[in-house]
N, C-alpha and C. Protein backbone atom coordinates (compact mmCIF):
# COMPACT_ATOMS: atom_id res chain seq x y z
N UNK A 1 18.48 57.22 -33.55
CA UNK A 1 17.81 56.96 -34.80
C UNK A 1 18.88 56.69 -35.87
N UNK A 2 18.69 55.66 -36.75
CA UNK A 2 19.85 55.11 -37.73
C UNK A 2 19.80 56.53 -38.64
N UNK A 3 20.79 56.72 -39.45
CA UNK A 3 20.84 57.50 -40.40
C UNK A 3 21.53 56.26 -41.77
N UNK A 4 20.59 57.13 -42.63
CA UNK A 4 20.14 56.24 -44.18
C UNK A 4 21.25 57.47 -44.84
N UNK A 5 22.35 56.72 -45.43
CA UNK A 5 22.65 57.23 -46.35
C UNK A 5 22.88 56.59 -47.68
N UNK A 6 23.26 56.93 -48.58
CA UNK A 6 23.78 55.82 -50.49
C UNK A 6 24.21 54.83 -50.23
N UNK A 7 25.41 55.08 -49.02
CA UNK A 7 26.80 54.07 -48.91
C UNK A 7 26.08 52.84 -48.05
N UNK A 8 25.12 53.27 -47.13
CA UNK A 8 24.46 52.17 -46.29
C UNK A 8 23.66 51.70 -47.02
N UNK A 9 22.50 52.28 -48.23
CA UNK A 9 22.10 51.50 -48.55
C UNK A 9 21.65 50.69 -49.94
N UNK A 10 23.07 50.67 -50.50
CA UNK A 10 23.84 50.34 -51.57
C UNK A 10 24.75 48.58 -50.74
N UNK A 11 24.87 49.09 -49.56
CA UNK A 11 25.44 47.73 -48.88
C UNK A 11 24.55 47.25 -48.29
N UNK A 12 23.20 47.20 -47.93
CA UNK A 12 22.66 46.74 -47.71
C UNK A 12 21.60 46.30 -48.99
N UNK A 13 21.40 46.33 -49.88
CA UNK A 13 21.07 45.91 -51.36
C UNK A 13 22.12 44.38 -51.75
N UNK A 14 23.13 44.73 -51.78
CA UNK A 14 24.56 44.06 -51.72
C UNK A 14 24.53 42.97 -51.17
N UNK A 15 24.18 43.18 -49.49
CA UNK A 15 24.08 41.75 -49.02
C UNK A 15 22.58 41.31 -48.88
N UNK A 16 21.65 41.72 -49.93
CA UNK A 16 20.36 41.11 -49.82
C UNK A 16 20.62 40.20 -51.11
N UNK A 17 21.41 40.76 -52.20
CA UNK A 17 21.56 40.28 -53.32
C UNK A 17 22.47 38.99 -53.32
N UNK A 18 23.41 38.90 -52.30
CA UNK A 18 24.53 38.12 -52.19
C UNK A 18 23.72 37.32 -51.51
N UNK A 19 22.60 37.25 -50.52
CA UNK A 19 22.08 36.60 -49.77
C UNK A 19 20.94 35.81 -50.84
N UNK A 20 20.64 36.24 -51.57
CA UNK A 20 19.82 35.76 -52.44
C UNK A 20 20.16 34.53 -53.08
N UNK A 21 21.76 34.61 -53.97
CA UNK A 21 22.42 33.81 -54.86
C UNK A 21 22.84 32.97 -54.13
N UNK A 22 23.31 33.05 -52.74
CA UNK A 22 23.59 31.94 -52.22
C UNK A 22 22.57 31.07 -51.54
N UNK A 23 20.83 31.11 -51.71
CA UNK A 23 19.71 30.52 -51.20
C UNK A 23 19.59 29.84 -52.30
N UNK A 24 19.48 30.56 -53.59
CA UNK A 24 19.47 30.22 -54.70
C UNK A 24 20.46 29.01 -55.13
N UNK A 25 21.73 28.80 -54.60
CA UNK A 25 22.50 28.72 -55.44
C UNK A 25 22.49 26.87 -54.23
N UNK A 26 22.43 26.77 -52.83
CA UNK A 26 21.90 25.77 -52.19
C UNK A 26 20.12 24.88 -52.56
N UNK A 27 19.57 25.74 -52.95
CA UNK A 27 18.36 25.19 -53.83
C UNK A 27 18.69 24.22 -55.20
N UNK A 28 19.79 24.63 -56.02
CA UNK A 28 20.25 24.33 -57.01
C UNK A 28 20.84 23.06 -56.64
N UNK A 29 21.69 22.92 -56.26
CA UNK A 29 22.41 21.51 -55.32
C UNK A 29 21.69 20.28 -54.31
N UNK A 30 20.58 20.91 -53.85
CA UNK A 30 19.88 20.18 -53.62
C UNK A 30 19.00 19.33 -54.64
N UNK A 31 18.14 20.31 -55.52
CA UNK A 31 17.88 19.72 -56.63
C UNK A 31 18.81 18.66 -57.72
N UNK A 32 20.10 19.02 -57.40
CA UNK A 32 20.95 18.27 -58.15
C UNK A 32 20.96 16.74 -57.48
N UNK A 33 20.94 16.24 -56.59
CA UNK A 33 21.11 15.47 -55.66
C UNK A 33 19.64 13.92 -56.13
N UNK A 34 18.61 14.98 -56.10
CA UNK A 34 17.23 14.09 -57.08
C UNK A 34 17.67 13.68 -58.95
N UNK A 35 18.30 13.97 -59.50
CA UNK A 35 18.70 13.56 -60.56
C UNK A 35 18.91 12.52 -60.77
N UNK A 36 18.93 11.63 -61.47
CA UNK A 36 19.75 10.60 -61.57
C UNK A 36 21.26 10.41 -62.68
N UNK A 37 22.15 9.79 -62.17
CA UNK A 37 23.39 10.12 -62.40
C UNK A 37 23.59 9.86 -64.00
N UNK A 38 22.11 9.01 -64.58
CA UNK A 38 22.80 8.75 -66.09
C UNK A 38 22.56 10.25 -66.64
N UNK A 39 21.77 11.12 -66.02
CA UNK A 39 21.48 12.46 -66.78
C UNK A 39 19.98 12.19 -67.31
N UNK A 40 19.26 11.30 -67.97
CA UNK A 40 18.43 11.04 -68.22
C UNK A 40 17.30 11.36 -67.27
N UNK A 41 16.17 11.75 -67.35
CA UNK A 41 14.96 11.57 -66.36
C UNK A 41 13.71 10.44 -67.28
N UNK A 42 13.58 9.88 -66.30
CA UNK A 42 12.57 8.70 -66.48
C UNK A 42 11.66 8.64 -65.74
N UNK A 43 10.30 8.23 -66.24
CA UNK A 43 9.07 8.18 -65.69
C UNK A 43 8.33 6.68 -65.30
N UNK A 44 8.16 6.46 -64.18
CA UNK A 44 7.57 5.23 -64.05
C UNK A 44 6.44 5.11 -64.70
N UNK A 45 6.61 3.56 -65.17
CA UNK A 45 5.51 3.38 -66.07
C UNK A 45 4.87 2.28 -65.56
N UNK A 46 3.33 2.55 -65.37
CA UNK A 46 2.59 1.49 -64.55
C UNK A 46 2.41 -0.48 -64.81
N UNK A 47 2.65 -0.93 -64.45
CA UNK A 47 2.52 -2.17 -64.64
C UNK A 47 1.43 -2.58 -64.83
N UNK A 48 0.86 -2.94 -66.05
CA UNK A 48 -0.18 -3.89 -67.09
C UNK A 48 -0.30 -5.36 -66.64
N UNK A 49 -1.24 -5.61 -66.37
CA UNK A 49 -1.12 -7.33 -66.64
C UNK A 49 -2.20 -7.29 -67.76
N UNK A 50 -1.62 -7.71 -68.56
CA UNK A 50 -1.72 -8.30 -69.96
C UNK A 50 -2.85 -8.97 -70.00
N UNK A 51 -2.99 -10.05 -69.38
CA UNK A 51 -4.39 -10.67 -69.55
C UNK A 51 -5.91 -10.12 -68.93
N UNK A 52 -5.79 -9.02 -68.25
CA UNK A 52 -7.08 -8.17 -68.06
C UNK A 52 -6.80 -7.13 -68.47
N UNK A 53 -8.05 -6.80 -68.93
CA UNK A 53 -8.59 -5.34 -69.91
C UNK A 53 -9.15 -4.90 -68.88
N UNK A 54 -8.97 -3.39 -69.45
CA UNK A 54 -9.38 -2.41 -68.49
C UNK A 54 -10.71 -2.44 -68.03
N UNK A 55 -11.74 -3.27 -69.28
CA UNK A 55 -13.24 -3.69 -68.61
C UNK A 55 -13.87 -4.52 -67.78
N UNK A 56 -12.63 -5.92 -67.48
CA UNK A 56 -12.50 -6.47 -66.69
C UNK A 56 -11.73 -6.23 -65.43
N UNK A 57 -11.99 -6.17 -64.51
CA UNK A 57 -10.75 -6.01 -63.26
C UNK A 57 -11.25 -6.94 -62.54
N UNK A 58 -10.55 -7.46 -61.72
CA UNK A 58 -10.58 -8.37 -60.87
C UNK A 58 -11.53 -8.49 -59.59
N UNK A 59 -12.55 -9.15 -59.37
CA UNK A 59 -13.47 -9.45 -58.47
C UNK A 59 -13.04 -9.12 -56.99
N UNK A 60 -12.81 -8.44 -56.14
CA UNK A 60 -12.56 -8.05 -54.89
C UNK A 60 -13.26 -9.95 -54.00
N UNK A 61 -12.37 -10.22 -53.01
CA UNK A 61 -12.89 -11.18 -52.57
C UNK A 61 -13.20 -10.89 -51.11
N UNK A 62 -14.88 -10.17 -50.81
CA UNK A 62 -15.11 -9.87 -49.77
C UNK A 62 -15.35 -10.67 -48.53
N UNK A 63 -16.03 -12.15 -48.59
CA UNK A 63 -15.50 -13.08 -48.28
C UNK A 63 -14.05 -12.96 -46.71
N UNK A 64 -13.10 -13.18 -47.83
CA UNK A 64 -11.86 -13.74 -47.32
C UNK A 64 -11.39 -12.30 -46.60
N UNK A 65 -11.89 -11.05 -46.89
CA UNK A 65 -11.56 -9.76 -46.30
C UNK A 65 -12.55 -10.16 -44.65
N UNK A 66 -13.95 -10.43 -45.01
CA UNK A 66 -14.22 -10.44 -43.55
C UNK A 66 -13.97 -11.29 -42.59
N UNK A 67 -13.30 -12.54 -42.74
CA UNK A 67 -12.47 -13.36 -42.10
C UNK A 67 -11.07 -12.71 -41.64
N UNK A 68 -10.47 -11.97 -42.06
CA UNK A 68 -9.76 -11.53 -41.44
C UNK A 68 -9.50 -10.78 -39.85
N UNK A 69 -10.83 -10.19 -39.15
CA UNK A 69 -11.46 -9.71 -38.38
C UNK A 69 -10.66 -8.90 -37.94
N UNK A 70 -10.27 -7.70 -38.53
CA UNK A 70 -9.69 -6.30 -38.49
C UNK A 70 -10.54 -5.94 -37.36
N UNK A 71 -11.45 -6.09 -36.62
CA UNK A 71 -11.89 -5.49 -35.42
C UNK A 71 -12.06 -6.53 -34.39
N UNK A 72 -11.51 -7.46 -34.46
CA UNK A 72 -11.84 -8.46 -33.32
C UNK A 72 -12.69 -9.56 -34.02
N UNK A 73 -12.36 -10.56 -33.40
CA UNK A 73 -13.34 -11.71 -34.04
C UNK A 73 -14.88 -12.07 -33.45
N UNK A 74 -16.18 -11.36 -33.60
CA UNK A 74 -17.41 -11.25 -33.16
C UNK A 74 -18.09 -12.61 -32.84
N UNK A 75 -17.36 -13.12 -33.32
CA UNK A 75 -17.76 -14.63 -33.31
C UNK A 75 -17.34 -15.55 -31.39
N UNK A 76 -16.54 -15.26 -31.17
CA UNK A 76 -16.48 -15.32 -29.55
C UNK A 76 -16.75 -14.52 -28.39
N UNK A 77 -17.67 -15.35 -28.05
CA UNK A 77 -17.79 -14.42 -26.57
C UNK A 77 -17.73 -14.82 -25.75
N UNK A 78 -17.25 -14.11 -25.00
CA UNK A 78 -16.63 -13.97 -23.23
C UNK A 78 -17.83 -14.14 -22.22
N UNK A 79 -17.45 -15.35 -21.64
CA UNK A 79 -18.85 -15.46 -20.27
C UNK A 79 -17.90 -14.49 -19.05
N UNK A 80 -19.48 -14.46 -18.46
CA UNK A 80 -19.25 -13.15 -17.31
C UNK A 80 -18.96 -14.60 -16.52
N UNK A 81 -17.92 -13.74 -15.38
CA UNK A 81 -17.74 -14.37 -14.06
C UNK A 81 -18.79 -14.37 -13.08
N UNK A 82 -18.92 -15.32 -12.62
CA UNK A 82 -20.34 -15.03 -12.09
C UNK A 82 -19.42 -14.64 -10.52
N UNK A 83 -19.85 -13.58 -9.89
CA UNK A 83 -19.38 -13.32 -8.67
C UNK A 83 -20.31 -13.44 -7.29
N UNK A 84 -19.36 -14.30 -6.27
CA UNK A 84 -19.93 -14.69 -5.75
C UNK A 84 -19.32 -13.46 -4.28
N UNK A 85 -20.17 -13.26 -3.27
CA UNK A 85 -20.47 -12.70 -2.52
C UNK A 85 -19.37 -12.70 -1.39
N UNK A 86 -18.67 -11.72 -0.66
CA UNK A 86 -17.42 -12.88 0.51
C UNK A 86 -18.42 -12.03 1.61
N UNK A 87 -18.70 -13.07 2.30
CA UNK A 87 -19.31 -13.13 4.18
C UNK A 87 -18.29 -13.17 4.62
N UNK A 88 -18.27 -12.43 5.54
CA UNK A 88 -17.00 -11.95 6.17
C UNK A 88 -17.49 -11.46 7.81
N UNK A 89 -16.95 -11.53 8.14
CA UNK A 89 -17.22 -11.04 9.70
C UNK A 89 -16.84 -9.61 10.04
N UNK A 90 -17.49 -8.57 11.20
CA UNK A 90 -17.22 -7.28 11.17
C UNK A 90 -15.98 -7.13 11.44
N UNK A 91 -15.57 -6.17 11.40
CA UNK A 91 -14.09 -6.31 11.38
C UNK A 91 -14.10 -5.16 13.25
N UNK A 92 -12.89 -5.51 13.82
CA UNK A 92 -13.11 -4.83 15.17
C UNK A 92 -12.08 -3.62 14.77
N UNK A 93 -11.48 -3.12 13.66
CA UNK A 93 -10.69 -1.62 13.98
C UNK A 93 -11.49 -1.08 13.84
N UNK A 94 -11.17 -0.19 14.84
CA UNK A 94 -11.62 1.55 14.88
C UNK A 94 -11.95 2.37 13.67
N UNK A 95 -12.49 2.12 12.63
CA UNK A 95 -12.82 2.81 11.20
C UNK A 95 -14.50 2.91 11.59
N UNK A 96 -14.50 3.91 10.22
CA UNK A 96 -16.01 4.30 10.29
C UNK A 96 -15.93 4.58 8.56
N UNK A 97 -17.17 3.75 8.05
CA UNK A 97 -17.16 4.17 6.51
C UNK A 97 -18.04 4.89 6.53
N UNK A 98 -17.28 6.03 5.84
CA UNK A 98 -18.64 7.59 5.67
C UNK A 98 -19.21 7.41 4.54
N UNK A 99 -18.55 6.98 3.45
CA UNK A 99 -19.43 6.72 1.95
C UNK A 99 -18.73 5.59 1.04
N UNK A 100 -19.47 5.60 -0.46
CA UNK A 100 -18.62 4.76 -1.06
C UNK A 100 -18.98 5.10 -2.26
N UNK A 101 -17.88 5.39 -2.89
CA UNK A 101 -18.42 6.03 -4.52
C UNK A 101 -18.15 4.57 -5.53
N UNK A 102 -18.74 3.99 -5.98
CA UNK A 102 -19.07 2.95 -6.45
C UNK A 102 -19.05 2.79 -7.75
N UNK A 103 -18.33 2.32 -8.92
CA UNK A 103 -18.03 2.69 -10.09
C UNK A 103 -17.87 1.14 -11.22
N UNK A 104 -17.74 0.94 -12.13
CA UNK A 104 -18.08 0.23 -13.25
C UNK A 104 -16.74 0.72 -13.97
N UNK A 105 -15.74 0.07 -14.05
CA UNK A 105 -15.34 -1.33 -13.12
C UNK A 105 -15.13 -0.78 -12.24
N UNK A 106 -15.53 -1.81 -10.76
CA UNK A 106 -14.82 -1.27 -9.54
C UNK A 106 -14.03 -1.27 -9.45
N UNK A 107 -12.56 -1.08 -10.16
CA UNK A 107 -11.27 -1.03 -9.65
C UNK A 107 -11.49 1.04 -9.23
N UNK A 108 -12.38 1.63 -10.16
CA UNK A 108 -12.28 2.98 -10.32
C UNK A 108 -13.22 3.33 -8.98
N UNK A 109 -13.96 2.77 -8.15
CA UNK A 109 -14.50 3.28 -6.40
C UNK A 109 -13.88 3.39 -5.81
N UNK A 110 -14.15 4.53 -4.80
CA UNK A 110 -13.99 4.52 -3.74
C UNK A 110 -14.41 4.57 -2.82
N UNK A 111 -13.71 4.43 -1.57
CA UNK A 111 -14.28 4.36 -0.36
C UNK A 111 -13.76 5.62 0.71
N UNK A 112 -14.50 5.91 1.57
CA UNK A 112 -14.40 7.31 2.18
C UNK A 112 -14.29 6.60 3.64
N UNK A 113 -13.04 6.85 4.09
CA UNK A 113 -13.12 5.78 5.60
C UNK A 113 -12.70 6.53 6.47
N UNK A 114 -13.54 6.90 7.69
CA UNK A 114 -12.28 8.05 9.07
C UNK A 114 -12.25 6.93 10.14
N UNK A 115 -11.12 7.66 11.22
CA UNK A 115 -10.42 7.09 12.31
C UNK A 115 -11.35 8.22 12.97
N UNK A 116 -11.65 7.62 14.33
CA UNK A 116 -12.72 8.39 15.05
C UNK A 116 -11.62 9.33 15.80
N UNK A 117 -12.01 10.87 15.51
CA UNK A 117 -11.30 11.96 15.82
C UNK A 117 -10.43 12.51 14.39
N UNK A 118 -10.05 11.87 13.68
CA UNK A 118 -9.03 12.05 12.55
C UNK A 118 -10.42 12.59 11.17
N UNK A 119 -9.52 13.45 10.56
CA UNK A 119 -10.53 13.46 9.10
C UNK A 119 -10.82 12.34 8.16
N UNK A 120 -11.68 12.64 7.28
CA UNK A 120 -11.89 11.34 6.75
C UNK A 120 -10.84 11.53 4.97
N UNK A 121 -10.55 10.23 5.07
CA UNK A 121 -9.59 10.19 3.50
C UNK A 121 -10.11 8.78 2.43
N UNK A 122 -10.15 9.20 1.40
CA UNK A 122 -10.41 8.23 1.08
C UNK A 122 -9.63 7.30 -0.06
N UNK A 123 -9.93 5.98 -0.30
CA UNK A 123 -9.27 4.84 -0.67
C UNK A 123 -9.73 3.67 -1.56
N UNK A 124 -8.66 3.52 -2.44
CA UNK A 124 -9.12 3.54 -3.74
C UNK A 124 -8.67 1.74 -3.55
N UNK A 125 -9.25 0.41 -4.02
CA UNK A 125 -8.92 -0.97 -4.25
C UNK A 125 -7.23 -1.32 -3.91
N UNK A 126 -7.11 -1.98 -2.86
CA UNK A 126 -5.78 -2.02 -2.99
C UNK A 126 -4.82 -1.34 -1.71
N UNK A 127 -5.83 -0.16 -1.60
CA UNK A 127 -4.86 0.89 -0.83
C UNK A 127 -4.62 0.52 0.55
N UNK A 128 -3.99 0.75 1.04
CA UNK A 128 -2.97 0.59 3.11
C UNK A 128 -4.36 1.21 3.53
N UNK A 129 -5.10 0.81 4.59
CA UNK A 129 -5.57 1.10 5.74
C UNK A 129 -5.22 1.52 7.32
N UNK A 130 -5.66 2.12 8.04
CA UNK A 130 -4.84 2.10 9.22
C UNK A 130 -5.30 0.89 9.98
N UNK A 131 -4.23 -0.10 10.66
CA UNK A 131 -4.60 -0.90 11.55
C UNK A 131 -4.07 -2.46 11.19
N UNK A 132 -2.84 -2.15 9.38
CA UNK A 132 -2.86 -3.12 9.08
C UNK A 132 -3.44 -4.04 8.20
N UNK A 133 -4.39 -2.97 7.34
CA UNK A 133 -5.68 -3.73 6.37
C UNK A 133 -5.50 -3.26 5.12
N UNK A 134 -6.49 -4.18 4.33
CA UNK A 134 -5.94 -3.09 2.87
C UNK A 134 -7.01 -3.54 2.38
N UNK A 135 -8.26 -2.13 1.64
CA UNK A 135 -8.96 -2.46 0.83
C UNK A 135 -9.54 -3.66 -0.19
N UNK A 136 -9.93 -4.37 0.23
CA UNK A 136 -10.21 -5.54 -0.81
C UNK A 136 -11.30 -5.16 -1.88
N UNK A 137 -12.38 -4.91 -1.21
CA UNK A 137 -13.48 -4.86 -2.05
C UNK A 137 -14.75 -3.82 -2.22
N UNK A 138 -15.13 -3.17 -2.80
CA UNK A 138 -16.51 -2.32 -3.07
C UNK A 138 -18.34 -2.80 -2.84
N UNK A 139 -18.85 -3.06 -1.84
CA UNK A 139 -20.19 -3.52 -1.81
C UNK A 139 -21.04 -2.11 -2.35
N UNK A 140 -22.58 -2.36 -2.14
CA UNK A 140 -23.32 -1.64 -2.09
C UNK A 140 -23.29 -0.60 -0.49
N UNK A 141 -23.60 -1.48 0.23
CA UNK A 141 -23.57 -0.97 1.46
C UNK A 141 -22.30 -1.19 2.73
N UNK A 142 -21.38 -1.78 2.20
CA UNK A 142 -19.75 -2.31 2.86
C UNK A 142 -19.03 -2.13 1.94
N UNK A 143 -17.96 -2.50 2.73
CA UNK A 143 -17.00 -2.85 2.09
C UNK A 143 -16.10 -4.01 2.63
N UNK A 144 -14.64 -4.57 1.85
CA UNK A 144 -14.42 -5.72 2.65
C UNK A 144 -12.76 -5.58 2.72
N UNK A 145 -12.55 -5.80 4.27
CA UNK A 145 -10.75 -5.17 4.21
C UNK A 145 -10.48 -6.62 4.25
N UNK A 146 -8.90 -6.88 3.89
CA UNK A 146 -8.09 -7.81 4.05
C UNK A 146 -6.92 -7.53 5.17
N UNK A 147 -7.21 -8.16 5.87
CA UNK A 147 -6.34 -7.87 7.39
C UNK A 147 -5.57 -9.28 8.03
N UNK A 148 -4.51 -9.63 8.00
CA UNK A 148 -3.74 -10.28 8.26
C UNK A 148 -4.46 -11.86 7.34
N UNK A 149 -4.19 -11.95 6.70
CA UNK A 149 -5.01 -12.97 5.36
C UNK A 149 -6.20 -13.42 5.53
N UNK A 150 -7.19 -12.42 6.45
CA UNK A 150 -8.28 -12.94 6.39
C UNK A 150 -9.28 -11.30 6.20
N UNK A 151 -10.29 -11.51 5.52
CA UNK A 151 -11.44 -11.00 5.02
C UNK A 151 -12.47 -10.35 6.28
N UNK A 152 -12.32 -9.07 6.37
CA UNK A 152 -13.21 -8.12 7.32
C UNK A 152 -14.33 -7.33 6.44
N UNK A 153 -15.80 -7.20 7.42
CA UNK A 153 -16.49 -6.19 6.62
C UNK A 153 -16.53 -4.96 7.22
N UNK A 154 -16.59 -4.16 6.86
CA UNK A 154 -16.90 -2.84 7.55
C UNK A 154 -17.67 -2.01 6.63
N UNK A 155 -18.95 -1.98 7.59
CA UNK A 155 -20.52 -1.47 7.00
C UNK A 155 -20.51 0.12 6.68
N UNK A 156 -21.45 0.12 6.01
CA UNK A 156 -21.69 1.66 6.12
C UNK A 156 -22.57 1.94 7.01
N UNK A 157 -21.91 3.14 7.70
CA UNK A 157 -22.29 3.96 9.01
C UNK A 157 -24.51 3.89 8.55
N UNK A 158 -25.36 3.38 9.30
CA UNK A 158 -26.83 3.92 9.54
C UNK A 158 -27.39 5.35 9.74
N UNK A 159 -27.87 5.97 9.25
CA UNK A 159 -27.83 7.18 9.41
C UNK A 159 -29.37 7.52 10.93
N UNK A 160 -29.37 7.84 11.56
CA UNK A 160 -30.04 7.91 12.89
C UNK A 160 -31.48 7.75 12.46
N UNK A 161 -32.14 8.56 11.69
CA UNK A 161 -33.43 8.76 10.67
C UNK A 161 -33.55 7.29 10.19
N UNK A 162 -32.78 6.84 9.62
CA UNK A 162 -32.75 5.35 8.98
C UNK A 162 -32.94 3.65 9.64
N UNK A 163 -33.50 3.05 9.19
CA UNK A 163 -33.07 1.61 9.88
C UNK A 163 -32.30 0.91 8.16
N UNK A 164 -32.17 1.94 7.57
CA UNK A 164 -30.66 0.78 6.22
C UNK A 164 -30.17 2.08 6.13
N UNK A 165 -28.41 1.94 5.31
CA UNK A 165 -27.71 2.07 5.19
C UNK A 165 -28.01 3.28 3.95
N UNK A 166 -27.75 4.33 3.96
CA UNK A 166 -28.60 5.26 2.80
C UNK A 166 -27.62 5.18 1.72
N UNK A 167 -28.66 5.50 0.32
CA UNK A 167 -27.60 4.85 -0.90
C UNK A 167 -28.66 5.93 -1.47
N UNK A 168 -28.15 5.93 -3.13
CA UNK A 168 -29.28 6.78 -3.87
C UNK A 168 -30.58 6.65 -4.11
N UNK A 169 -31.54 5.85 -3.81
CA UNK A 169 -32.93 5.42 -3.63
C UNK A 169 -33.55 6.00 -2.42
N UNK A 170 -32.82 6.30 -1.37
CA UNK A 170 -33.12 6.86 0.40
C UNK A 170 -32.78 7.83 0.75
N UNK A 171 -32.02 9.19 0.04
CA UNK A 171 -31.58 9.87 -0.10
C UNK A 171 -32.80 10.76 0.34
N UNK A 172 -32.58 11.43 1.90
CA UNK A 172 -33.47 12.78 1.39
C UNK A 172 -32.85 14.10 1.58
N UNK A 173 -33.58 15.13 1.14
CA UNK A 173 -32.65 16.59 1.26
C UNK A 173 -31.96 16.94 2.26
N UNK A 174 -32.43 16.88 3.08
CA UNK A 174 -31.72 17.42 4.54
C UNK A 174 -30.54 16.45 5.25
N UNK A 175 -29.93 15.40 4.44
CA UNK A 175 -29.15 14.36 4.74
C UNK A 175 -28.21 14.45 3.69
N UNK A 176 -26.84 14.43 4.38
CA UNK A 176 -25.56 14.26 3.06
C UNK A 176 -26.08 12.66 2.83
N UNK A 177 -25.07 13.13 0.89
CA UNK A 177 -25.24 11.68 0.45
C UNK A 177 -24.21 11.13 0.85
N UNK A 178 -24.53 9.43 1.48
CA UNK A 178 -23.39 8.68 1.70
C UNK A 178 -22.97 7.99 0.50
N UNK A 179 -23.45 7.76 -0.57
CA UNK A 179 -23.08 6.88 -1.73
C UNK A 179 -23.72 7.18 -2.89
N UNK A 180 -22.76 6.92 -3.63
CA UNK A 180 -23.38 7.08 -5.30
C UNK A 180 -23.28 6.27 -6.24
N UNK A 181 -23.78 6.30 -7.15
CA UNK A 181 -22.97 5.55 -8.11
C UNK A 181 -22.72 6.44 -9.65
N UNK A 182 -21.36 5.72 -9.92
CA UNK A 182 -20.61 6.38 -10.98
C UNK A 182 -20.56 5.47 -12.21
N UNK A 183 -21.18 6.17 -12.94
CA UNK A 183 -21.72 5.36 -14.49
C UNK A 183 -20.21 5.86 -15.41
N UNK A 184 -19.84 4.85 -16.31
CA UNK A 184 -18.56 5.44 -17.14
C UNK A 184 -19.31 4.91 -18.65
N UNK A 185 -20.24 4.98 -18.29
CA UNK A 185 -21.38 4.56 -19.72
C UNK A 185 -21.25 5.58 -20.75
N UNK A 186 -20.16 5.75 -21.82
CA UNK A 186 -20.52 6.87 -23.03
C UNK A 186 -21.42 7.02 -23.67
N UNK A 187 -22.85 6.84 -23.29
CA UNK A 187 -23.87 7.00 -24.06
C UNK A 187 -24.30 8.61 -23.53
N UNK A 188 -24.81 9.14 -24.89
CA UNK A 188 -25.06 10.54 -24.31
C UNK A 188 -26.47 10.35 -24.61
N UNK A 189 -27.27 11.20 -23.49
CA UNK A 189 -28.79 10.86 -22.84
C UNK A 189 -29.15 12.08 -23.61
């Protein structure tokens, strides 16, 4: 436990005081620094134009503000691509598509693909396939690999109960879902 005596805390007063004048005394110098060197302080004084009175001011030209198109110019619009369909032939590797999560834009789907015996992984536009292929495209009920520069489909698996391909409309309880779809719509319902 410290022991408080005069001498301790008479020096500790000392260097609170010394600590003071010199905060003080860097405050001072800084302030000196904003001065200006004639010694004088001067106040900006607003600029008048002379020929309008304060009852007149000048007409804002809203006009020439909304031509500017600070948010994009509304005035052009973008035609949709019209997309056309690729027929493609089945493809013969060994894959099995288990689902396909299906999304707006499709660059953001995926596809859920296994190797018969292997787990299933899934694969996003773009991605390596086994066998040499690489994701091309997102259908409803396929999908379409690109395999040595030519265009494969590979369906979604029939579910035994089914004669089509189950999607969210065919969905019943006792059956996993094979597909969904993924809305990125910010509207709140």
């Amino acid at each position: 436990m410290p022991q408080y005596s005069a001498g301790n805390i008479t020096h500790n007063r000392l260097i609170t005081v010394a600590s003071a004048v010199a905060f003080g005394f860097a405050c001072f110098q800084l302030a000196v620094q904003f001065i200006p060197e004639s010694g004088a302080v001067t106040t900006p004084t607003p600029a008048v134009n002379s020929s309008a009175s304060p009852d007149k001011l000048p007409t804002p030209n809203y006009d020439e503000l909304a031509n500017w198109n600070l948010f994009g110019n509304p005035k052009v619009k973008t035609k949709a691509k019209k997309v056309v369909p690729i027929v493609a032939p089945e493809t013969r590797l060994k894959l099995e598509l288990q689902g396909i999560v299906y999304s707006n834009p499709p660059a953001d789907g995926i596809a859920i693909i296994s190797e018969p015996g292997k787990p299933q992984k899934t694969y996003h536009l773009g991605d390596a396939l086994p066998g040499n292929a690489t994701l091309y495209a997102l259908e409803q009920d396929h999908v379409i690999l690109q395999r040595n520069g030519r265009h494969e489909t590979l369906t979604l698996r029939k579910s035994p109960d089914m004669q089509t391909p189950m999607n969210e409309t065919t969905v019943q309880s006792d059956l996993p879902v094979q597909r969904m779809q993924v809305s990125t719509d910010k509207k709140i319902i």
